[in-house]
N, C-alpha and C. Protein backbone atom coordinates (compact mmCIF):
# COMPACT_ATOMS: atom_id res chain seq x y z
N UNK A 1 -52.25 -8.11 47.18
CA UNK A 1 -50.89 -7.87 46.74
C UNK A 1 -50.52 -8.88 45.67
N UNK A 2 -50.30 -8.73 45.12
CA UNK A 2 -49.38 -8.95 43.46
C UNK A 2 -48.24 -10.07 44.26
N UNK A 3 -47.86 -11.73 43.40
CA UNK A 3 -46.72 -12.21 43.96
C UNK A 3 -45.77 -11.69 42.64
N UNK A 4 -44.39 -11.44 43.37
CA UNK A 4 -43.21 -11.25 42.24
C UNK A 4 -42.52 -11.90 42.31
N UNK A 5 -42.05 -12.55 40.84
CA UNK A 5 -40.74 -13.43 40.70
C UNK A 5 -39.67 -13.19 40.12
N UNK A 6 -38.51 -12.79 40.73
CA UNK A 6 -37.35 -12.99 40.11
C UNK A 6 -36.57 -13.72 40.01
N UNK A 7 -36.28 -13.69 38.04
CA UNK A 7 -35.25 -14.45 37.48
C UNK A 7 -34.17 -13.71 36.90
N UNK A 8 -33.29 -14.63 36.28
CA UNK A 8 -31.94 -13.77 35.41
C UNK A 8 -30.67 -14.23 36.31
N UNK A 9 -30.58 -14.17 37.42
CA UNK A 9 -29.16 -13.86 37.96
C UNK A 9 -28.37 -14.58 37.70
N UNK A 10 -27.09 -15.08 38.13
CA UNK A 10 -25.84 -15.50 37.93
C UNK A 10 -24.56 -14.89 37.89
N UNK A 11 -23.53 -15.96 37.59
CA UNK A 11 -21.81 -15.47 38.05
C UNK A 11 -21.78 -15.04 36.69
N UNK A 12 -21.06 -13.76 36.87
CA UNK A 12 -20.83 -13.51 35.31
C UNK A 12 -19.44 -12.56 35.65
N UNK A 13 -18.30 -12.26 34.97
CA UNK A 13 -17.27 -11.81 34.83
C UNK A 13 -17.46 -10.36 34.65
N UNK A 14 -16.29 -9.47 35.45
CA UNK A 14 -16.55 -8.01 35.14
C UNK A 14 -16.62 -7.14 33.88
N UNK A 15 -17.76 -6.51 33.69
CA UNK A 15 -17.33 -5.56 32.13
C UNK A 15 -18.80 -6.58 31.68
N UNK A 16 -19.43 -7.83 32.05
CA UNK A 16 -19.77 -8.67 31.36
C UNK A 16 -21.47 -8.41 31.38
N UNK A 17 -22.60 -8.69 31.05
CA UNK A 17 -24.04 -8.26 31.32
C UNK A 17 -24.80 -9.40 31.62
N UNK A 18 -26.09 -8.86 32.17
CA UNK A 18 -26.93 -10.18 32.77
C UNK A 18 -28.29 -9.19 32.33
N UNK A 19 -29.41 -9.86 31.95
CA UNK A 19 -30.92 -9.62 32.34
C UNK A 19 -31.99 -9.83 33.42
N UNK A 20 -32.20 -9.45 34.56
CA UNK A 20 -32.96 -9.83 35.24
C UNK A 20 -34.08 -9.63 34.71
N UNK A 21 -35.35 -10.45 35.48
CA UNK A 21 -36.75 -10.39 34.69
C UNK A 21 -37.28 -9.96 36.10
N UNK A 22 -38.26 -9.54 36.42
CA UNK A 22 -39.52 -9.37 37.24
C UNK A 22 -40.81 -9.93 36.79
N UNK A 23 -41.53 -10.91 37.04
CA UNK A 23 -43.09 -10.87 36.69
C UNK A 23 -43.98 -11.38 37.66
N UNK A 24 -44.94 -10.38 37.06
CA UNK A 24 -46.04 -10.57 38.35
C UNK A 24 -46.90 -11.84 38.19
N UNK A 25 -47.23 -12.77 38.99
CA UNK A 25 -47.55 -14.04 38.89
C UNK A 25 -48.79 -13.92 38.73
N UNK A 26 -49.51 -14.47 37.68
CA UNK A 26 -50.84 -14.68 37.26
C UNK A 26 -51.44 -13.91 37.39
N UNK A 27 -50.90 -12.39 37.17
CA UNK A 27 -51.76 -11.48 36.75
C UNK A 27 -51.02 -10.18 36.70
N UNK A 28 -52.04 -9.02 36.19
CA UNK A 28 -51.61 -7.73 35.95
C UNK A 28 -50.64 -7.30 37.13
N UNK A 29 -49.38 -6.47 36.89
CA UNK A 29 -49.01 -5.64 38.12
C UNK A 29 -50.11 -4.72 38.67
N UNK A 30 -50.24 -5.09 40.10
CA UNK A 30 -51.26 -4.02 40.66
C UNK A 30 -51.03 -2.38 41.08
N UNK A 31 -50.12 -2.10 40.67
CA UNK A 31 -49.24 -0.77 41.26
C UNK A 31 -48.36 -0.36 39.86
N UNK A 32 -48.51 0.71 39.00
CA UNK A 32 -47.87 1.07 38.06
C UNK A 32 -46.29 1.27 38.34
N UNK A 33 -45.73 1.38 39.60
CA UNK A 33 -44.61 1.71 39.80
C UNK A 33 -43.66 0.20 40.18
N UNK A 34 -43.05 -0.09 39.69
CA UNK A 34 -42.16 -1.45 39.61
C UNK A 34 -40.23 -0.80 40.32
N UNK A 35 -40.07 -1.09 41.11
CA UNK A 35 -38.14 -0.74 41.51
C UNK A 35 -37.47 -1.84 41.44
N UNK A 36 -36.42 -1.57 41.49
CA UNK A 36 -35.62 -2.75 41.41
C UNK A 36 -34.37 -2.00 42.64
N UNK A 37 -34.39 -2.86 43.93
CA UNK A 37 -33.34 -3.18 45.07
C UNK A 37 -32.04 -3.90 44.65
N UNK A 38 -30.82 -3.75 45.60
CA UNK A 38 -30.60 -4.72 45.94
C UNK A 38 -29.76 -4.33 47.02
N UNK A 39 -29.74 -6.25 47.52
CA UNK A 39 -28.77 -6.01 49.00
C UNK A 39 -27.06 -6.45 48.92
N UNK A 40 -26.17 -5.58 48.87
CA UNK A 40 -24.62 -6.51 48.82
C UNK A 40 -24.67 -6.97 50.43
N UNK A 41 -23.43 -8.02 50.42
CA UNK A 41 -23.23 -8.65 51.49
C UNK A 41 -22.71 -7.50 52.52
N UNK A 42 -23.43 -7.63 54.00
CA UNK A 42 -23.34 -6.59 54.82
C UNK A 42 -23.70 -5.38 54.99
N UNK A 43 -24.42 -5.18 54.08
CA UNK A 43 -25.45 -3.99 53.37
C UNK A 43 -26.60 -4.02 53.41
N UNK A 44 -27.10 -2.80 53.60
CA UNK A 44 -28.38 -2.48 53.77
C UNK A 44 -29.16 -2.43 52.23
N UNK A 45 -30.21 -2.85 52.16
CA UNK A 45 -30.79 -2.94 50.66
C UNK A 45 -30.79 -1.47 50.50
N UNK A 46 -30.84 -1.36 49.20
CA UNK A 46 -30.41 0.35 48.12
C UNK A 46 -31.04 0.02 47.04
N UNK A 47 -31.93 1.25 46.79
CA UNK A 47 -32.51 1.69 45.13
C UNK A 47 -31.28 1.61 44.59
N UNK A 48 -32.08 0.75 42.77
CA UNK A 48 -31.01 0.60 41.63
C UNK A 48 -31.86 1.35 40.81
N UNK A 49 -33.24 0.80 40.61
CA UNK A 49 -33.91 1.63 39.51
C UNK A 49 -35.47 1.73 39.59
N UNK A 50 -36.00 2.31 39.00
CA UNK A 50 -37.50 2.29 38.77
C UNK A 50 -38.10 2.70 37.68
N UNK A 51 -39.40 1.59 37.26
CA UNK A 51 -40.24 2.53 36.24
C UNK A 51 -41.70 2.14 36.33
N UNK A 52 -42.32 3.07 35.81
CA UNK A 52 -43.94 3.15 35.46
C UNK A 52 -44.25 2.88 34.16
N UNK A 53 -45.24 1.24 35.19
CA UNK A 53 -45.45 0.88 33.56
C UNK A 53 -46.13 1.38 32.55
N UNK A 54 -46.91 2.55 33.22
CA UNK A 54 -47.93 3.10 32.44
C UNK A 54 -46.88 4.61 31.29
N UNK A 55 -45.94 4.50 31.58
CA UNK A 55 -44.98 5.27 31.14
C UNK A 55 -44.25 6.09 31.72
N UNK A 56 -43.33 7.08 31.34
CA UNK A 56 -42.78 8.15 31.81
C UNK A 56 -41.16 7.67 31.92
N UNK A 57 -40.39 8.45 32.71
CA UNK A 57 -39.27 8.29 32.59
C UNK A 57 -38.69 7.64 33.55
N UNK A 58 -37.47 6.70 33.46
CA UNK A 58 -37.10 5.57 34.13
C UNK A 58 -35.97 6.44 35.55
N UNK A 59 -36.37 6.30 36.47
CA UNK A 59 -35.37 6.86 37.51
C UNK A 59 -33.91 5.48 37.90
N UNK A 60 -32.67 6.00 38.06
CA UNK A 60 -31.95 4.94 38.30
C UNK A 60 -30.76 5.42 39.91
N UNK A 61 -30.28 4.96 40.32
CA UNK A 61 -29.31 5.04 41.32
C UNK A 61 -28.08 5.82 40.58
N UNK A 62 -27.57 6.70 40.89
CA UNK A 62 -26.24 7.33 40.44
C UNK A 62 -25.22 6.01 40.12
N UNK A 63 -25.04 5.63 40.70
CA UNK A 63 -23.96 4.16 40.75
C UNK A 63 -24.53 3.29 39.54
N UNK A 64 -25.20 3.06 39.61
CA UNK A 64 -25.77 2.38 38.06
C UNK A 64 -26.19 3.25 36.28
N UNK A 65 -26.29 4.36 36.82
CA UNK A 65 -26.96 5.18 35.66
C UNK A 65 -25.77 5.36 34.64
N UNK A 66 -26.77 4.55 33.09
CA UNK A 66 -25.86 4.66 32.33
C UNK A 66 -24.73 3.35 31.92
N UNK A 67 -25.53 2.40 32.72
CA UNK A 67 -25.22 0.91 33.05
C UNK A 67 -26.38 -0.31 33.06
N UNK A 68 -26.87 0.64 33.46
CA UNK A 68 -28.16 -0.37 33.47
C UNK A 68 -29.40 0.39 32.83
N UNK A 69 -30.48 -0.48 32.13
CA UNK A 69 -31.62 0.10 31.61
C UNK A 69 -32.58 -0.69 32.15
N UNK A 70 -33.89 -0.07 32.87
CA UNK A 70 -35.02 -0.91 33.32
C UNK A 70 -35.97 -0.57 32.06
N UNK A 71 -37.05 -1.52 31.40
CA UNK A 71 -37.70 -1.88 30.70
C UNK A 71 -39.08 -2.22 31.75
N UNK A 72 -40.02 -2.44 29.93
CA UNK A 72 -41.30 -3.06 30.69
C UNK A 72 -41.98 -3.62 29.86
N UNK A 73 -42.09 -5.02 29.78
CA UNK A 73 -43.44 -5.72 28.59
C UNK A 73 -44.25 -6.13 29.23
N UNK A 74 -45.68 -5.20 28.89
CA UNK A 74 -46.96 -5.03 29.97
C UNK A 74 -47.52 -6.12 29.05
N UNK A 75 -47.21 -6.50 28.19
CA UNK A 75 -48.36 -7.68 27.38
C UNK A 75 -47.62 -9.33 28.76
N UNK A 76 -46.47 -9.00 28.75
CA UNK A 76 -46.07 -10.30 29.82
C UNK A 76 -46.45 -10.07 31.15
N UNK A 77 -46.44 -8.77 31.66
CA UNK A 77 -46.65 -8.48 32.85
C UNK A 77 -45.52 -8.69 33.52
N UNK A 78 -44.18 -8.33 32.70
CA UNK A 78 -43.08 -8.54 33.02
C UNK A 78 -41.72 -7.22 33.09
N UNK A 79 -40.81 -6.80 33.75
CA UNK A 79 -40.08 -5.55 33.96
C UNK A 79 -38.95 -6.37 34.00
N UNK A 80 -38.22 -5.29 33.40
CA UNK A 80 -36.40 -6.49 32.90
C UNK A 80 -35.63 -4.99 33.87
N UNK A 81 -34.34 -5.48 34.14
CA UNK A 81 -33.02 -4.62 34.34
C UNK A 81 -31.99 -5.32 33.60
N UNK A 82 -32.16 -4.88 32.46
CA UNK A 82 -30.80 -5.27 31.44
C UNK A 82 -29.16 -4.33 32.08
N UNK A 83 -28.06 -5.32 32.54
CA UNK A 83 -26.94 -4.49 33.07
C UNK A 83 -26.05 -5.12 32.79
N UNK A 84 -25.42 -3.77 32.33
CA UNK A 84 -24.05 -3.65 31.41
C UNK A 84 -23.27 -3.45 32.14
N UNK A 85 -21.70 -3.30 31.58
CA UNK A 85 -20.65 -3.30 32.36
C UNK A 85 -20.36 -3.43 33.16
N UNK A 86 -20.97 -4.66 33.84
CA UNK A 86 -21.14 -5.01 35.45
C UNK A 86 -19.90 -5.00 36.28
N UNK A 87 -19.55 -4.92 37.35
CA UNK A 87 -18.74 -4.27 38.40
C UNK A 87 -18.50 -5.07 39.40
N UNK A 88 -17.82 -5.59 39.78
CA UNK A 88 -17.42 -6.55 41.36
C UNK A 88 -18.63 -5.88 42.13
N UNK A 89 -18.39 -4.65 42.06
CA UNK A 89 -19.33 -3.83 43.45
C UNK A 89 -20.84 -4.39 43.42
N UNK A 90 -21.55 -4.51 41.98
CA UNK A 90 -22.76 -4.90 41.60
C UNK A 90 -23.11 -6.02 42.30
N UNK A 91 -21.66 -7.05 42.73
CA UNK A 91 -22.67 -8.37 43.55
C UNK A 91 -23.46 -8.00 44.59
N UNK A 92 -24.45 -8.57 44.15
CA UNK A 92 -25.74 -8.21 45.50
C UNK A 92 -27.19 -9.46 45.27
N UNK A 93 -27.87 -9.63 46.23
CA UNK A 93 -28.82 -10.44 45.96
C UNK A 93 -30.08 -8.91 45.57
N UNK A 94 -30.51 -8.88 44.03
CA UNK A 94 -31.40 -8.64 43.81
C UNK A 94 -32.85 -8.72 43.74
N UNK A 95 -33.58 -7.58 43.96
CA UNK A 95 -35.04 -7.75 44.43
C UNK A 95 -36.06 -7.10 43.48
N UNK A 96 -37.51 -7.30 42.89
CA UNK A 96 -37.46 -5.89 42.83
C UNK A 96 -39.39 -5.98 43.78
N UNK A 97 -39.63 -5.06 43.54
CA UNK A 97 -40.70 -4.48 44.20
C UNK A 97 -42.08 -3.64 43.82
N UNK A 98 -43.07 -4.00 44.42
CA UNK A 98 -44.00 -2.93 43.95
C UNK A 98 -45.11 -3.00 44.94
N UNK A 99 -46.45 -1.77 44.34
CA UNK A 99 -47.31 -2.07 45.25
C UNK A 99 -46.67 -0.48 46.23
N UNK A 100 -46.68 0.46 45.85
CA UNK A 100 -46.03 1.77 46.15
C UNK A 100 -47.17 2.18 47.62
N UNK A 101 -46.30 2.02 48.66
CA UNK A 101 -47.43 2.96 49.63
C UNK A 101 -48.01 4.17 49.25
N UNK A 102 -47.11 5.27 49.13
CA UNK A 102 -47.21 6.31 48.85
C UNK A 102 -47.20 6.89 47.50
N UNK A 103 -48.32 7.27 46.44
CA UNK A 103 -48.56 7.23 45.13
C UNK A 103 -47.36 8.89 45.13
N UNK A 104 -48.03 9.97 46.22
CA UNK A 104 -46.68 10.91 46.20
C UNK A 104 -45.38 10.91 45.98
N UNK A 105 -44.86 9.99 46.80
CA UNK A 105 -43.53 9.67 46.74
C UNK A 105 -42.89 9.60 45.12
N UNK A 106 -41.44 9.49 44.83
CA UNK A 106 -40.54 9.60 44.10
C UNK A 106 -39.33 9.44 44.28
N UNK A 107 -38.47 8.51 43.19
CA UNK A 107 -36.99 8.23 43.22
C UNK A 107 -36.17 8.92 44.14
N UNK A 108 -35.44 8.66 44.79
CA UNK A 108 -35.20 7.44 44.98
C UNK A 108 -35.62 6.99 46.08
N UNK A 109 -36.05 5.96 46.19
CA UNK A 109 -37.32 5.24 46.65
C UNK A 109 -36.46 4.37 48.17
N UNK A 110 -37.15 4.23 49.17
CA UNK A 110 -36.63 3.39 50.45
C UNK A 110 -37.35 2.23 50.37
N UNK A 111 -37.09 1.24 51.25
CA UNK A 111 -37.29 -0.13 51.20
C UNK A 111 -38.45 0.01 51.65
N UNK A 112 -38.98 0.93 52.80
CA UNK A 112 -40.32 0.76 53.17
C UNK A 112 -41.33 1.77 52.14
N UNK A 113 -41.16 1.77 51.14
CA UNK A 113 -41.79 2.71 50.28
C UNK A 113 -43.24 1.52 49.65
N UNK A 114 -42.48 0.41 50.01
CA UNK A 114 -43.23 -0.60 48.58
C UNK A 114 -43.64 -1.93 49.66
N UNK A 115 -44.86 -2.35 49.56
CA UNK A 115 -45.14 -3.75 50.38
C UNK A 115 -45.31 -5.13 49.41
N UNK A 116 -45.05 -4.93 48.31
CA UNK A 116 -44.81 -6.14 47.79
C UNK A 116 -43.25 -6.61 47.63
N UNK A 117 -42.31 -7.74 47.58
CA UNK A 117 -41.41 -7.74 47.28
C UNK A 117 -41.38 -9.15 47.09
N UNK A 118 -40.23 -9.55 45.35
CA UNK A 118 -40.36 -10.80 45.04
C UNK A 118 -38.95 -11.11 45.77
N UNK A 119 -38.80 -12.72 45.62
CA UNK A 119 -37.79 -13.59 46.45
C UNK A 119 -36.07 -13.16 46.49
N UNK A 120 -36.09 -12.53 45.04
CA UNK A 120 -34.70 -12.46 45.11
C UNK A 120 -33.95 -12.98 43.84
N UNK A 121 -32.87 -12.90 43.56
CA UNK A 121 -31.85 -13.11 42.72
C UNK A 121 -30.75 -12.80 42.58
N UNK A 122 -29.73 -14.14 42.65
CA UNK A 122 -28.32 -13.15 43.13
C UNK A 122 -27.58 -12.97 42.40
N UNK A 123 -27.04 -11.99 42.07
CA UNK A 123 -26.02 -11.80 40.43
C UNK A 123 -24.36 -11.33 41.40
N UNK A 124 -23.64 -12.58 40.93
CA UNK A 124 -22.50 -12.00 41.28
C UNK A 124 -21.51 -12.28 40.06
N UNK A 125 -20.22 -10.73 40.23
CA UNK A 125 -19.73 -10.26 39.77
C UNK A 125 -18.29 -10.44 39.90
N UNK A 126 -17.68 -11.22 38.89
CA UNK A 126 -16.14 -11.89 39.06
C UNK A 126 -14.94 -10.63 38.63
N UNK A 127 -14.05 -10.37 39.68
CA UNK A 127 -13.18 -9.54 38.97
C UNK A 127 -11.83 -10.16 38.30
């Protein structure tokens, strides 16, 4: 399994944007499919987004789509969630994930879908 690290987060004001990064530590992602979680306080973790790095089209959460864009620079071995117009609701400690059990499966994706998962990052959202 692939280790993942996430960076980017922080307090940032509503309407306002943040970049999270994903990268896979000292080496290639092992699983073309990369998601991005997260958990708000008292909440159960929830799909935000996903993509394949090998291409195709980016799946996102209704609640985010159109707000957020997931990316991918395979020369870094790195997957961004660039998010816009961020929302009080958006505070959550962010995750993202890979390493897909099920190559079948498809968006939107459950927590037990994926056995890798990096530490976290918490982006909160000032109204």
């Amino acid at each position: 399994q692939v280790q993942l690290v996430e960076s980017g987060g922080g307090l940032v004001q509503a309407g306002g944007s943040l970049r999270l990064s994903c990268a896979a530590s000292g080496r290639t992602f092992s699983s073309p499919v990369i998601a991005w979680f997260r958990r708000a306080p008292g909440s159960e973790r929830e799909f935000v987004a996903a993509i394949d790095v090998n291409g195709g089209i980016p799946d996102y959460a209704t609640a985010v789509k159109g707000r957020f864009t997931v990316s991918t620079d395979n020369d870094k071995n790195t997957v961004y969630l660039q998010m816009n117009s961020l929302k009080p609701e958006d505070t959550a400690v962010y995750y993202c994930a890979t390493d897909l059990l099920d190559i079948t499966l498809r968006a939107p994706y459950n927590n037990a879908d994926f056995a890798s998962w990096g530490q976290g990052t918490q982006v909160t959202v000032s109204s």
